[in-house]
N, C-alpha and C. Protein backbone atom coordinates (compact mmCIF):
# COMPACT_ATOMS: atom_id res chain seq x y z
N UNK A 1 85.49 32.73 -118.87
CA UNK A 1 84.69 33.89 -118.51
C UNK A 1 85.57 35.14 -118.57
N UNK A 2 84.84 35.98 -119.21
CA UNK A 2 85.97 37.26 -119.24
C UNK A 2 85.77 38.36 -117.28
N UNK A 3 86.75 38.51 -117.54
CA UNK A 3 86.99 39.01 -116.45
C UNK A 3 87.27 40.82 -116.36
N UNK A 4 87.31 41.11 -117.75
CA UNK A 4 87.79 42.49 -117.91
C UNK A 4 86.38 43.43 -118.41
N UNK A 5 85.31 42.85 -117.88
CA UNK A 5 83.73 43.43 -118.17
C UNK A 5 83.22 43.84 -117.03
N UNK A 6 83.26 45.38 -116.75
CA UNK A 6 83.05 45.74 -115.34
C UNK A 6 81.54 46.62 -115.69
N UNK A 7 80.73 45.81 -114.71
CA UNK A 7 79.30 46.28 -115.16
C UNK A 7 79.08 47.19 -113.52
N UNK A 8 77.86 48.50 -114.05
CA UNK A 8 77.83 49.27 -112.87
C UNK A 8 76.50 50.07 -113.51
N UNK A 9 75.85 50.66 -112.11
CA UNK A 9 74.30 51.15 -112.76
C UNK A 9 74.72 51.89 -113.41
N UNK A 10 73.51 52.33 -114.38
CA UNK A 10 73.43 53.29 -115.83
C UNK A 10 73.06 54.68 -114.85
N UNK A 11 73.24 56.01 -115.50
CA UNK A 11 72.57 56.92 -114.76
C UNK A 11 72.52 58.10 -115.99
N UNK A 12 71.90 58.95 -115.87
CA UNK A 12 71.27 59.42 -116.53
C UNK A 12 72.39 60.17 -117.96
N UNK A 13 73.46 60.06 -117.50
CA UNK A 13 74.69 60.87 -118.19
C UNK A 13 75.05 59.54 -119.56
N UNK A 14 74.35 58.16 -119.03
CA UNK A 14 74.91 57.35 -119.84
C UNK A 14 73.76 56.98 -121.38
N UNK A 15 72.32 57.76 -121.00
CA UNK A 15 71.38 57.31 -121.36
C UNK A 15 71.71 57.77 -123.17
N UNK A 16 72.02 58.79 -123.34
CA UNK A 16 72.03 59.03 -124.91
C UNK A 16 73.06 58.07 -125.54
N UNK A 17 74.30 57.41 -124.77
CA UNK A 17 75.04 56.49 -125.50
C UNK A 17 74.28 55.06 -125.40
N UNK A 18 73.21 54.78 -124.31
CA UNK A 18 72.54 53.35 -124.33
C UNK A 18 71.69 53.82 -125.42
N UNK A 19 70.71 54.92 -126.24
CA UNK A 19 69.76 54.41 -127.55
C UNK A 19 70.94 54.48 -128.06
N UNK A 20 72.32 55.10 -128.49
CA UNK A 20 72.63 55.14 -129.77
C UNK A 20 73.15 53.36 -130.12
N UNK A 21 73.37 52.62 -128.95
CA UNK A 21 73.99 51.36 -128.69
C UNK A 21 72.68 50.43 -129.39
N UNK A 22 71.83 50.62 -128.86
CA UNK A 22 70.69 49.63 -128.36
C UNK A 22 69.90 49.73 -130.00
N UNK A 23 70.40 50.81 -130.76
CA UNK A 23 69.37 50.77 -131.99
C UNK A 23 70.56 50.55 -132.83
N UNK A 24 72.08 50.32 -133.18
CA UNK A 24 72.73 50.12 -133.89
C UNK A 24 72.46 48.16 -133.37
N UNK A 25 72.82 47.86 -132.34
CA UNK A 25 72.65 46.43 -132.13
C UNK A 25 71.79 45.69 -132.56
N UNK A 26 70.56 46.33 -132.58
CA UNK A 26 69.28 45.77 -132.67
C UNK A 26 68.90 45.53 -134.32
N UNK A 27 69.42 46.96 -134.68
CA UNK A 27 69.44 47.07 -136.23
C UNK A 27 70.43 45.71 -137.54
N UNK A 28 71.65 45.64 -136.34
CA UNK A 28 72.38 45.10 -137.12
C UNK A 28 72.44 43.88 -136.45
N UNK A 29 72.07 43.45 -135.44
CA UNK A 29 71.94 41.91 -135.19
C UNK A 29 70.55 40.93 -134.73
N UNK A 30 69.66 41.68 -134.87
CA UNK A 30 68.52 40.97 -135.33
C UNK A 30 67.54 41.17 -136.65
N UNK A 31 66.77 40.19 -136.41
CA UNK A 31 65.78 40.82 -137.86
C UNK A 31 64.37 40.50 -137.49
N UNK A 32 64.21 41.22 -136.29
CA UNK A 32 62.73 41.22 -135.95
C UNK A 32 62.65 42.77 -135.50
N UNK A 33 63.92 43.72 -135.24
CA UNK A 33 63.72 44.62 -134.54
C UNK A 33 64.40 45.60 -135.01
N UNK A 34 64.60 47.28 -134.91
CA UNK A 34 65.01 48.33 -135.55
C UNK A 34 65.82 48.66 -134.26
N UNK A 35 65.23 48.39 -132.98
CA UNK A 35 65.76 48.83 -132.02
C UNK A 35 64.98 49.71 -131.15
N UNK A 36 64.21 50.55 -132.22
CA UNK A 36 63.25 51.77 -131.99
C UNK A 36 61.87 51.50 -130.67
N UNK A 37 61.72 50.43 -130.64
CA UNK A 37 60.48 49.37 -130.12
C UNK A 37 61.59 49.17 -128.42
N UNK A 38 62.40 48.42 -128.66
CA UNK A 38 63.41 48.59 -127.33
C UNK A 38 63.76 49.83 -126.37
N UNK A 39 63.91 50.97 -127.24
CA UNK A 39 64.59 52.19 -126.84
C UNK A 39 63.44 52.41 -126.06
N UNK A 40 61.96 52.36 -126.58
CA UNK A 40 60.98 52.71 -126.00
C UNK A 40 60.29 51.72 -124.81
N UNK A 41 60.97 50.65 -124.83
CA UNK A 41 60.34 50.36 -123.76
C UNK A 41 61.96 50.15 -122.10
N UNK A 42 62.46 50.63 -122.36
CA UNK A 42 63.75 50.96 -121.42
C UNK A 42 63.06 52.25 -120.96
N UNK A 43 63.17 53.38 -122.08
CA UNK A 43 62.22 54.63 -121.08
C UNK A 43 60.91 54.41 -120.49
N UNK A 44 60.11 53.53 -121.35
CA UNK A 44 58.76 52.98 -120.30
C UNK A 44 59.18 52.56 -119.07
N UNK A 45 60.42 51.12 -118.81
CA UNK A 45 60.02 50.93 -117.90
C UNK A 45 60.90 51.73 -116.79
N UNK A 46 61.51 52.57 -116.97
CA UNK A 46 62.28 53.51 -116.32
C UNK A 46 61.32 54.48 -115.73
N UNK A 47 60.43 54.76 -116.40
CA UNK A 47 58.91 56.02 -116.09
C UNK A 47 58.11 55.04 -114.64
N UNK A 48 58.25 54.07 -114.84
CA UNK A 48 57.18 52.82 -114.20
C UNK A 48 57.47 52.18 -113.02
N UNK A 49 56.56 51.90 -111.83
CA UNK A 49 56.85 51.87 -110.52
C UNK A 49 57.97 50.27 -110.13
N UNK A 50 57.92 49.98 -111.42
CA UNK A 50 58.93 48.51 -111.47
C UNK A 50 60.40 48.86 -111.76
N UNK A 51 60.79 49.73 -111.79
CA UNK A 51 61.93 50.15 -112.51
C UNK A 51 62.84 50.12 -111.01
N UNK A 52 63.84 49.51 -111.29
CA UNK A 52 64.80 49.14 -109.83
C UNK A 52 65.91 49.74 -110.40
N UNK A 53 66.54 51.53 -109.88
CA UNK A 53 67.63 52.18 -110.54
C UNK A 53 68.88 51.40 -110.18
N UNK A 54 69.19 50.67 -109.45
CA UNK A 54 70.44 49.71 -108.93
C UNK A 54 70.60 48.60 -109.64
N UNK A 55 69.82 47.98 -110.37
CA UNK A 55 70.09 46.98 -110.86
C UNK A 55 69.72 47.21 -113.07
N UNK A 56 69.73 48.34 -112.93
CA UNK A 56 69.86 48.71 -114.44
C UNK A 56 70.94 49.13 -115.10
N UNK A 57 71.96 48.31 -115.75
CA UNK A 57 73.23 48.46 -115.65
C UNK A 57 73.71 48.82 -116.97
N UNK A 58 74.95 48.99 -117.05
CA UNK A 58 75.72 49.11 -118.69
C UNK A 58 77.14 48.14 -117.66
N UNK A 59 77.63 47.80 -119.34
CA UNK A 59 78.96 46.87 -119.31
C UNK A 59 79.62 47.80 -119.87
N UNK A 60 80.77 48.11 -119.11
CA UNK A 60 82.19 48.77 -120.07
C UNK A 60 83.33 47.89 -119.58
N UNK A 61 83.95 48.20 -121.01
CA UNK A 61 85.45 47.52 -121.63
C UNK A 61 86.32 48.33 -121.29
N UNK A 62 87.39 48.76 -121.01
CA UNK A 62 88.52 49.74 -120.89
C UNK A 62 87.57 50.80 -120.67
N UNK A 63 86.79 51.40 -120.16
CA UNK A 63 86.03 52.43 -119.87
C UNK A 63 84.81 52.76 -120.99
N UNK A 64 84.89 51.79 -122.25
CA UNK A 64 83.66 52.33 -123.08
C UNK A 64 82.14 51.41 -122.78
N UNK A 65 81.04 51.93 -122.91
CA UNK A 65 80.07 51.15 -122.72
C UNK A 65 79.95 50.06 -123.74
N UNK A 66 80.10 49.12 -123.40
CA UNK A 66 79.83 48.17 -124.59
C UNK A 66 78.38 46.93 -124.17
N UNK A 67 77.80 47.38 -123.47
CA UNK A 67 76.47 46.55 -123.22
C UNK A 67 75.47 47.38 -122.00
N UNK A 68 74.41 46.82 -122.23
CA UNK A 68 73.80 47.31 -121.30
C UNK A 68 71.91 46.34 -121.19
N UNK A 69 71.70 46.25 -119.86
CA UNK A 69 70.64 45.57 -119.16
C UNK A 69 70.42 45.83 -118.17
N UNK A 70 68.88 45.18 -118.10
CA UNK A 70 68.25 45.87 -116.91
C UNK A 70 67.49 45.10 -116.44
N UNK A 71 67.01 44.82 -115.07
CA UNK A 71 66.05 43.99 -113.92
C UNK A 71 65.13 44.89 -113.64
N UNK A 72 63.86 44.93 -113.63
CA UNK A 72 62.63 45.62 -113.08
C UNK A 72 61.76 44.54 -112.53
N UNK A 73 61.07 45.31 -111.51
CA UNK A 73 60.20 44.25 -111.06
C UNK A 73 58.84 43.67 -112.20
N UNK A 74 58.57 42.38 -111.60
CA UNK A 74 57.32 41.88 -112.66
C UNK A 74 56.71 40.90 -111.42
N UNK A 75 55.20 41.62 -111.72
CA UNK A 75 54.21 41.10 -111.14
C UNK A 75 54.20 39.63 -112.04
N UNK A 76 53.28 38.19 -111.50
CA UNK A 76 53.16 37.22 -112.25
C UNK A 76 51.01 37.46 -112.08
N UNK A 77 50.66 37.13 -112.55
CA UNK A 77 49.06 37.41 -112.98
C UNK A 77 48.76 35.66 -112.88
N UNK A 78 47.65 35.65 -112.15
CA UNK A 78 46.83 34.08 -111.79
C UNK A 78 46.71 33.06 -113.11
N UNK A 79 46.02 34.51 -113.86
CA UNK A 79 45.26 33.92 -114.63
C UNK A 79 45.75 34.26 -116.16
N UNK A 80 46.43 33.53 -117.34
CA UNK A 80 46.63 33.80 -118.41
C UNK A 80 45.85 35.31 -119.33
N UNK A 81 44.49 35.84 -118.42
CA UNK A 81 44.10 37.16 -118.83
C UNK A 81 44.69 38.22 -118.01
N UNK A 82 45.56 38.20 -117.09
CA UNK A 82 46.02 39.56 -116.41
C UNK A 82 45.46 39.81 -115.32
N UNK A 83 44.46 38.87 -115.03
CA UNK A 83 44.05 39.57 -113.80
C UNK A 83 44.45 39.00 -112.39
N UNK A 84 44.59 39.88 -111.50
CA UNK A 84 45.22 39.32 -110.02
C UNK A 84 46.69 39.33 -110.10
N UNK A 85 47.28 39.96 -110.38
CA UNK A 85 49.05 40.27 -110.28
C UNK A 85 49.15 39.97 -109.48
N UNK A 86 50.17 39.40 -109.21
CA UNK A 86 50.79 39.21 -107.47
C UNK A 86 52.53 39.43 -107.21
N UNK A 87 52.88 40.20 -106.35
CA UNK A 87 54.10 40.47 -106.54
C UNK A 87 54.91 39.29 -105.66
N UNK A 88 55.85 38.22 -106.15
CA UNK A 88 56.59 37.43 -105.85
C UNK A 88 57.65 37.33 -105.78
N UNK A 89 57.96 38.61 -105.84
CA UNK A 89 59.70 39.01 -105.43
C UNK A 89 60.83 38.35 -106.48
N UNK A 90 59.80 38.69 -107.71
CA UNK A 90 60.69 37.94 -109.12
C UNK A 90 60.75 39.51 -109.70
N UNK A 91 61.92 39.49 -110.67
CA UNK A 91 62.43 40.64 -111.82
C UNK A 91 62.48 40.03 -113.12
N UNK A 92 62.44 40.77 -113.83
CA UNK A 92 61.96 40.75 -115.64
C UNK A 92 63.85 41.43 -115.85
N UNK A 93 64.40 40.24 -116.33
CA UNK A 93 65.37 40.87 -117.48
C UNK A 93 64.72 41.11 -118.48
N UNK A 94 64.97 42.41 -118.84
CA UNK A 94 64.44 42.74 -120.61
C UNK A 94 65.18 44.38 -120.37
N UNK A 95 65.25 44.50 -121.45
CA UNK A 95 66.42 44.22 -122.42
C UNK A 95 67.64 43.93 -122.03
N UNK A 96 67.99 43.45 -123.12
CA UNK A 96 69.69 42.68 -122.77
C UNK A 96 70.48 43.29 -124.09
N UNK A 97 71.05 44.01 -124.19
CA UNK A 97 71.75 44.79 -125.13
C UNK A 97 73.38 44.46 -125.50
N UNK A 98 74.03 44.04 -126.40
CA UNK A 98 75.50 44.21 -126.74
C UNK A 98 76.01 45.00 -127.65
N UNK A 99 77.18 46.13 -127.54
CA UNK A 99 77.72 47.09 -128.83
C UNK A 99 77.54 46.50 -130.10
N UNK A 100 77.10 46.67 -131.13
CA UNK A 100 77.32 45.40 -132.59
C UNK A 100 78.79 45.55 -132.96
N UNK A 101 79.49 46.22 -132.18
CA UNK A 101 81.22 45.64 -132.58
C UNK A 101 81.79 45.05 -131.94
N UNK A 102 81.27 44.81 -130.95
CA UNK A 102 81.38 43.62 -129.83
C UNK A 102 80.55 41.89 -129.57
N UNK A 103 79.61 42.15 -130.63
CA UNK A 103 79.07 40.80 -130.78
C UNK A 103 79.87 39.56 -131.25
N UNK A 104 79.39 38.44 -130.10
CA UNK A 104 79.97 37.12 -130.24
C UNK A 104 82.00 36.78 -129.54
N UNK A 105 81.77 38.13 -128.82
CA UNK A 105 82.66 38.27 -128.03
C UNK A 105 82.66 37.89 -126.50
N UNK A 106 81.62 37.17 -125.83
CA UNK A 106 81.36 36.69 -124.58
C UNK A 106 81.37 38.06 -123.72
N UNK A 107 80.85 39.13 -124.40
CA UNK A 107 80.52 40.13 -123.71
C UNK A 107 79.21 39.92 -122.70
N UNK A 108 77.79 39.27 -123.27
CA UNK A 108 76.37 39.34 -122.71
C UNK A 108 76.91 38.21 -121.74
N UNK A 109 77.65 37.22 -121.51
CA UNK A 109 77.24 36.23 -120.87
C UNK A 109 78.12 36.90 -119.24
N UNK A 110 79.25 37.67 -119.51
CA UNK A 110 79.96 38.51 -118.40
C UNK A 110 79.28 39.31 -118.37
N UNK A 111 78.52 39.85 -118.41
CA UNK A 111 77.74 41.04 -118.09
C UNK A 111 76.35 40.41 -117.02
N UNK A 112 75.86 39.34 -118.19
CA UNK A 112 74.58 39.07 -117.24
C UNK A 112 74.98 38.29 -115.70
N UNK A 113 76.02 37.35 -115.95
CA UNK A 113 76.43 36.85 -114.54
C UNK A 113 76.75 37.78 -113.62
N UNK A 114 77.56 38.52 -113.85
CA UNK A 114 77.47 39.48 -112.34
C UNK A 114 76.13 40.40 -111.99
N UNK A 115 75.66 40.82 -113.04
CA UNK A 115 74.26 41.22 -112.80
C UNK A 115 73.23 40.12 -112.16
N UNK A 116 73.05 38.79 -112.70
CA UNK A 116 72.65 37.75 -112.04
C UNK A 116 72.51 37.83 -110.11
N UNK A 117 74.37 38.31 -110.14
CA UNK A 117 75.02 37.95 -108.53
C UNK A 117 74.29 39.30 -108.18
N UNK A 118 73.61 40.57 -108.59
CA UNK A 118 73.59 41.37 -108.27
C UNK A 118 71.76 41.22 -107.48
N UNK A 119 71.13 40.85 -108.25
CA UNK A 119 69.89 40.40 -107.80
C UNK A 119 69.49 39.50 -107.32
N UNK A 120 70.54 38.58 -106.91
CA UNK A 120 70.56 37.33 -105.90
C UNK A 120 71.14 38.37 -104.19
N UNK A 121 71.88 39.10 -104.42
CA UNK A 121 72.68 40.22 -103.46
C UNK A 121 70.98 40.86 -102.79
N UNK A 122 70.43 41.36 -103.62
CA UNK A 122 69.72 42.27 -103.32
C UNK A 122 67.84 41.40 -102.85
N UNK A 123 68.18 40.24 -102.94
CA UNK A 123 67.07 39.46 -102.15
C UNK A 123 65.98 39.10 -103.17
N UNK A 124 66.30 39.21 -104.27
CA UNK A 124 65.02 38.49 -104.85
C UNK A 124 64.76 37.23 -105.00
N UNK A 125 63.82 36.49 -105.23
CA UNK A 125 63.80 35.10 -105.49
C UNK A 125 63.49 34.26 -106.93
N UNK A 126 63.55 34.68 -107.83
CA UNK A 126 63.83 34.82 -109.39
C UNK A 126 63.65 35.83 -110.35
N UNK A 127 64.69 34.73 -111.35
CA UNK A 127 64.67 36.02 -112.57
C UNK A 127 63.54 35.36 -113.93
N UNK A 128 62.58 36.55 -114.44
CA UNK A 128 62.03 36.04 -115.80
C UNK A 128 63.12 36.29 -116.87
N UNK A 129 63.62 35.72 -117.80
CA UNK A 129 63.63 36.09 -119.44
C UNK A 129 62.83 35.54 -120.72
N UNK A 130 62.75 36.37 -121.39
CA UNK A 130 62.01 36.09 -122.90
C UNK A 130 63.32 35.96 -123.61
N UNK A 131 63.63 35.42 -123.88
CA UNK A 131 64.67 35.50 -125.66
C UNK A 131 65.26 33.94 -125.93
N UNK A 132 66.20 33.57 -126.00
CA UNK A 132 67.11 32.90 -127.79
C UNK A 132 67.86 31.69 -126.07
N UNK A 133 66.90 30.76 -125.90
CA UNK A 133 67.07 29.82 -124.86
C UNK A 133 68.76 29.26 -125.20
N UNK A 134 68.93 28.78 -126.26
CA UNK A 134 70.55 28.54 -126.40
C UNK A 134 71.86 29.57 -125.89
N UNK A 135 71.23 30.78 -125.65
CA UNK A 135 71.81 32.55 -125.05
C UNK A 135 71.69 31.88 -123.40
N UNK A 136 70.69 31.89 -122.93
CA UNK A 136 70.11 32.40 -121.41
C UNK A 136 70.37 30.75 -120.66
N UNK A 137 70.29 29.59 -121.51
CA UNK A 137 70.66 28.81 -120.28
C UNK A 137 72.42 28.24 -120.34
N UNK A 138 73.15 29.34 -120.77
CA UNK A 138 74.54 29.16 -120.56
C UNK A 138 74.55 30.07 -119.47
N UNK A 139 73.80 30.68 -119.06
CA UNK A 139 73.75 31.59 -117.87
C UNK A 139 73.16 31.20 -116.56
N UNK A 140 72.41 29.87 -116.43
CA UNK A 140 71.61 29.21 -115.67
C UNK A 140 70.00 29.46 -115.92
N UNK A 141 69.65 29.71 -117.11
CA UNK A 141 68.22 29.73 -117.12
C UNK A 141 67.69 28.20 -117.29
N UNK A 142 66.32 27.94 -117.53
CA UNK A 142 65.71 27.02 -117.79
C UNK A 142 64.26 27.41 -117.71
N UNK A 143 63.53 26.60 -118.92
CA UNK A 143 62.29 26.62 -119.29
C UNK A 143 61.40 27.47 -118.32
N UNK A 144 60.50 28.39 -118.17
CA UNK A 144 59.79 28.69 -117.04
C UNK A 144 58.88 27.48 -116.53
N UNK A 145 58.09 27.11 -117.87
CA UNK A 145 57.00 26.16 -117.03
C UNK A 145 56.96 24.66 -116.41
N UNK A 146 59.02 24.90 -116.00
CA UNK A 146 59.84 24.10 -115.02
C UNK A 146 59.80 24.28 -113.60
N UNK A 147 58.97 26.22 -113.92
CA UNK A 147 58.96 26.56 -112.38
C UNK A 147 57.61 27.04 -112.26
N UNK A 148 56.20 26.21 -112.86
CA UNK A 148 54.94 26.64 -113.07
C UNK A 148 54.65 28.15 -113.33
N UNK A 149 55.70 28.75 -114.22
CA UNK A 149 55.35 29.78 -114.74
C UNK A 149 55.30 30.14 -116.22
N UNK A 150 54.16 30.79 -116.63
CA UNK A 150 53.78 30.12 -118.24
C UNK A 150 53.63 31.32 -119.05
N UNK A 151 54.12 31.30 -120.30
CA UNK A 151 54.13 32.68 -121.48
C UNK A 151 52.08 32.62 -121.60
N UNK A 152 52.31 33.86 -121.64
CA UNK A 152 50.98 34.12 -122.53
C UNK A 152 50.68 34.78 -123.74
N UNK A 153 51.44 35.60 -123.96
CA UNK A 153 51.89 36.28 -125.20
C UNK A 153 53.18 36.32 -126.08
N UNK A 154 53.45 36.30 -127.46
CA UNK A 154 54.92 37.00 -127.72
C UNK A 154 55.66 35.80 -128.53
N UNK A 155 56.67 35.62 -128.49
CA UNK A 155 57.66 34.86 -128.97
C UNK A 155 57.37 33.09 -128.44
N UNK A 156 57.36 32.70 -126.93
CA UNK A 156 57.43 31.95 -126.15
C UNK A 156 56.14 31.31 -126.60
N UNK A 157 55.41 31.69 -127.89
CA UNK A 157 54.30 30.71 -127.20
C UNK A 157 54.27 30.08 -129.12
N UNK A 158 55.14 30.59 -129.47
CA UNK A 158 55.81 29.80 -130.84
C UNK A 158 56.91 28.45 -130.62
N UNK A 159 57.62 29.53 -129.61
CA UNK A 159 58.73 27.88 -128.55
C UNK A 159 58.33 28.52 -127.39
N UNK A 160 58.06 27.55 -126.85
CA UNK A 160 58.24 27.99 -125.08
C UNK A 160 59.39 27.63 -124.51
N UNK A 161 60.28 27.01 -125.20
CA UNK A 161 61.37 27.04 -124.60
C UNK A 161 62.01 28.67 -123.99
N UNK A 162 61.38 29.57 -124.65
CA UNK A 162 62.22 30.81 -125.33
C UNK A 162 61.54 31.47 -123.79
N UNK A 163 60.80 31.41 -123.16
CA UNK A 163 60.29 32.01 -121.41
C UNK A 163 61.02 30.93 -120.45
N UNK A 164 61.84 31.80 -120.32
CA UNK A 164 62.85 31.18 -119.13
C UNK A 164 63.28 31.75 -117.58
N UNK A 165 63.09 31.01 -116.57
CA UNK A 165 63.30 31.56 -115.45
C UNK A 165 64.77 31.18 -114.50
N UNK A 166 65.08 31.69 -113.58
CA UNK A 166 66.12 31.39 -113.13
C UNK A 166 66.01 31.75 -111.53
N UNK A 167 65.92 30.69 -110.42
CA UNK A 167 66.24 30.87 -109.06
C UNK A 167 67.33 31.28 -108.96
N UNK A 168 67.42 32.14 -107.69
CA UNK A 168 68.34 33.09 -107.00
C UNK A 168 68.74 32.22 -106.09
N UNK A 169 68.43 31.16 -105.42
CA UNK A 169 68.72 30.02 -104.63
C UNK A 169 68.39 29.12 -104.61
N UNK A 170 68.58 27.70 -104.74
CA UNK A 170 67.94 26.39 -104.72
C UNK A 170 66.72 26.40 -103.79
N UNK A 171 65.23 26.09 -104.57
CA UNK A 171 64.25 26.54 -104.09
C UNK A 171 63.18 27.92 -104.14
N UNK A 172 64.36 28.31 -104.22
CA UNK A 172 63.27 30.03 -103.82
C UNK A 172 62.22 30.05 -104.76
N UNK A 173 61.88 29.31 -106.16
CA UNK A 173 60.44 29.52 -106.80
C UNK A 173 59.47 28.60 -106.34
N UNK A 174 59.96 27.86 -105.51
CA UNK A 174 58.79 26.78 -104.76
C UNK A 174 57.67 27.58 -104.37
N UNK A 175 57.26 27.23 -104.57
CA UNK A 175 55.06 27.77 -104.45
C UNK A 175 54.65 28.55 -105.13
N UNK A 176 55.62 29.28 -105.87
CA UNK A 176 55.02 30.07 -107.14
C UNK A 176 54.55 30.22 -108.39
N UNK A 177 53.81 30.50 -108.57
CA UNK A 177 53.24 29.82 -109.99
C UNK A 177 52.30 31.39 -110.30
N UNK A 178 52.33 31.03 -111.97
CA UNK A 178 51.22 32.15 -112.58
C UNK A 178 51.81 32.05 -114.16
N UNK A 179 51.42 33.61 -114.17
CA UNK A 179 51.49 33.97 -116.13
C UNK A 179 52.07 35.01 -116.07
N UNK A 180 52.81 35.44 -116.99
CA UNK A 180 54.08 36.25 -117.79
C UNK A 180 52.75 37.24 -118.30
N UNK A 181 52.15 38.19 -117.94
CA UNK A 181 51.61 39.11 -118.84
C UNK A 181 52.45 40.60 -119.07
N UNK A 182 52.28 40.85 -120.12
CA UNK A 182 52.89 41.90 -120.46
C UNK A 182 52.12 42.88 -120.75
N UNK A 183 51.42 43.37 -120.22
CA UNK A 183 50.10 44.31 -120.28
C UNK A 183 50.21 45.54 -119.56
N UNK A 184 51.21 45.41 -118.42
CA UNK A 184 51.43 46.85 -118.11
C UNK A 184 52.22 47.73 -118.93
N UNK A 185 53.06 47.40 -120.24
CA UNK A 185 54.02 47.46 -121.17
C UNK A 185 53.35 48.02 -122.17
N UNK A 186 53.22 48.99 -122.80
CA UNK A 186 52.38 49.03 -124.57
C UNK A 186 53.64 48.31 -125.00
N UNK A 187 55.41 48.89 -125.22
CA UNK A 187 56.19 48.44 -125.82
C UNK A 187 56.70 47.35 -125.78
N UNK A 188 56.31 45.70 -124.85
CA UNK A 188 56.33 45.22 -124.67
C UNK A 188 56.47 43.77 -125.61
């Protein structure tokens, strides 16, 4: 585990170096995304009553930003159509960002663990992710609908492996159950 990845909230002075990060990364290490679609939904959910400014972070290396992610709150919905949200004291990682000159450097996996410790600190009782399940359960994720919580839209419902949740304590998703909607999101 690297030890020299000191992650700390983002604030507003850092925001023009997180798009220029977040659309070179996106551009050059995936091929579903420009980046442009991301950028926009970080300022969505930053605008939006889920947006938790303490736990929206950047990673720097010797002082440069070289990653950056964020926890907002997420309602879970009854019913696979959206309706009946219920707030269960779970957070939505999304986005999870690395410099593209820093990829495959065990940058995301030091970054997300102390962020992990950061929302276990601050009392929640799980985390959602969407993405690349071979990524997220070297971090302690596992399947969501391990913890009766189920994709309804998006990537996850091609693999569902790929909707993954993660307790903050042995137990804490006991009695919870619902659906992943992403409907308060256009950029979603």
């Amino acid at each position: 585990m690297r030890e020299d990845i000191v992650i700390r909230p983002e604030t507003p002075k850092d925001y023009k170096d997180i798009v220029s990060m977040v659309l070179r990364s996106f551009r050059e290490g995936t091929p579903y995304s420009d980046g442009t679609d991301i950028v926009a939904l970080i300022e969505e959910i930053r605008m939006s009553a889920h947006y938790i400014p303490q736990l929206s972070f950047v990673a720097e290396l010797r002082g440069k930003i070289v990653g950056h992610f964020l926890f907002s709150r997420f309602p879970l919905s009854r019913s696979a159509d959206g309706a009946d949200k219920e707030d269960h004291g779970i957070v939505m990682l999304a986005p999870v960002c690395v410099h593209a000159d820093h990829f495959h450097q065990h940058i995301g996996s030091a970054m997300l663990t102390q962020g992990i410790r950061k929302v276990k600190e601050a009392g929640f009782r799980g985390i959602t992710v969407e993405g690349d399940y071979h990524f997220y359960n070297r971090v302690g994720f596992r399947t969501s609908s391990e913890y009766g919580i189920y994709p309804t839209s998006g990537y996850p419902m091609k693999e569902p492996r790929c909707m993954m949740c993660q307790e903050t304590e042995e137990g804490s998703l006991s009695g919870v159950c619902g659906y992943v909607v992403y409907d308060m999101y256009h950029n979603a």
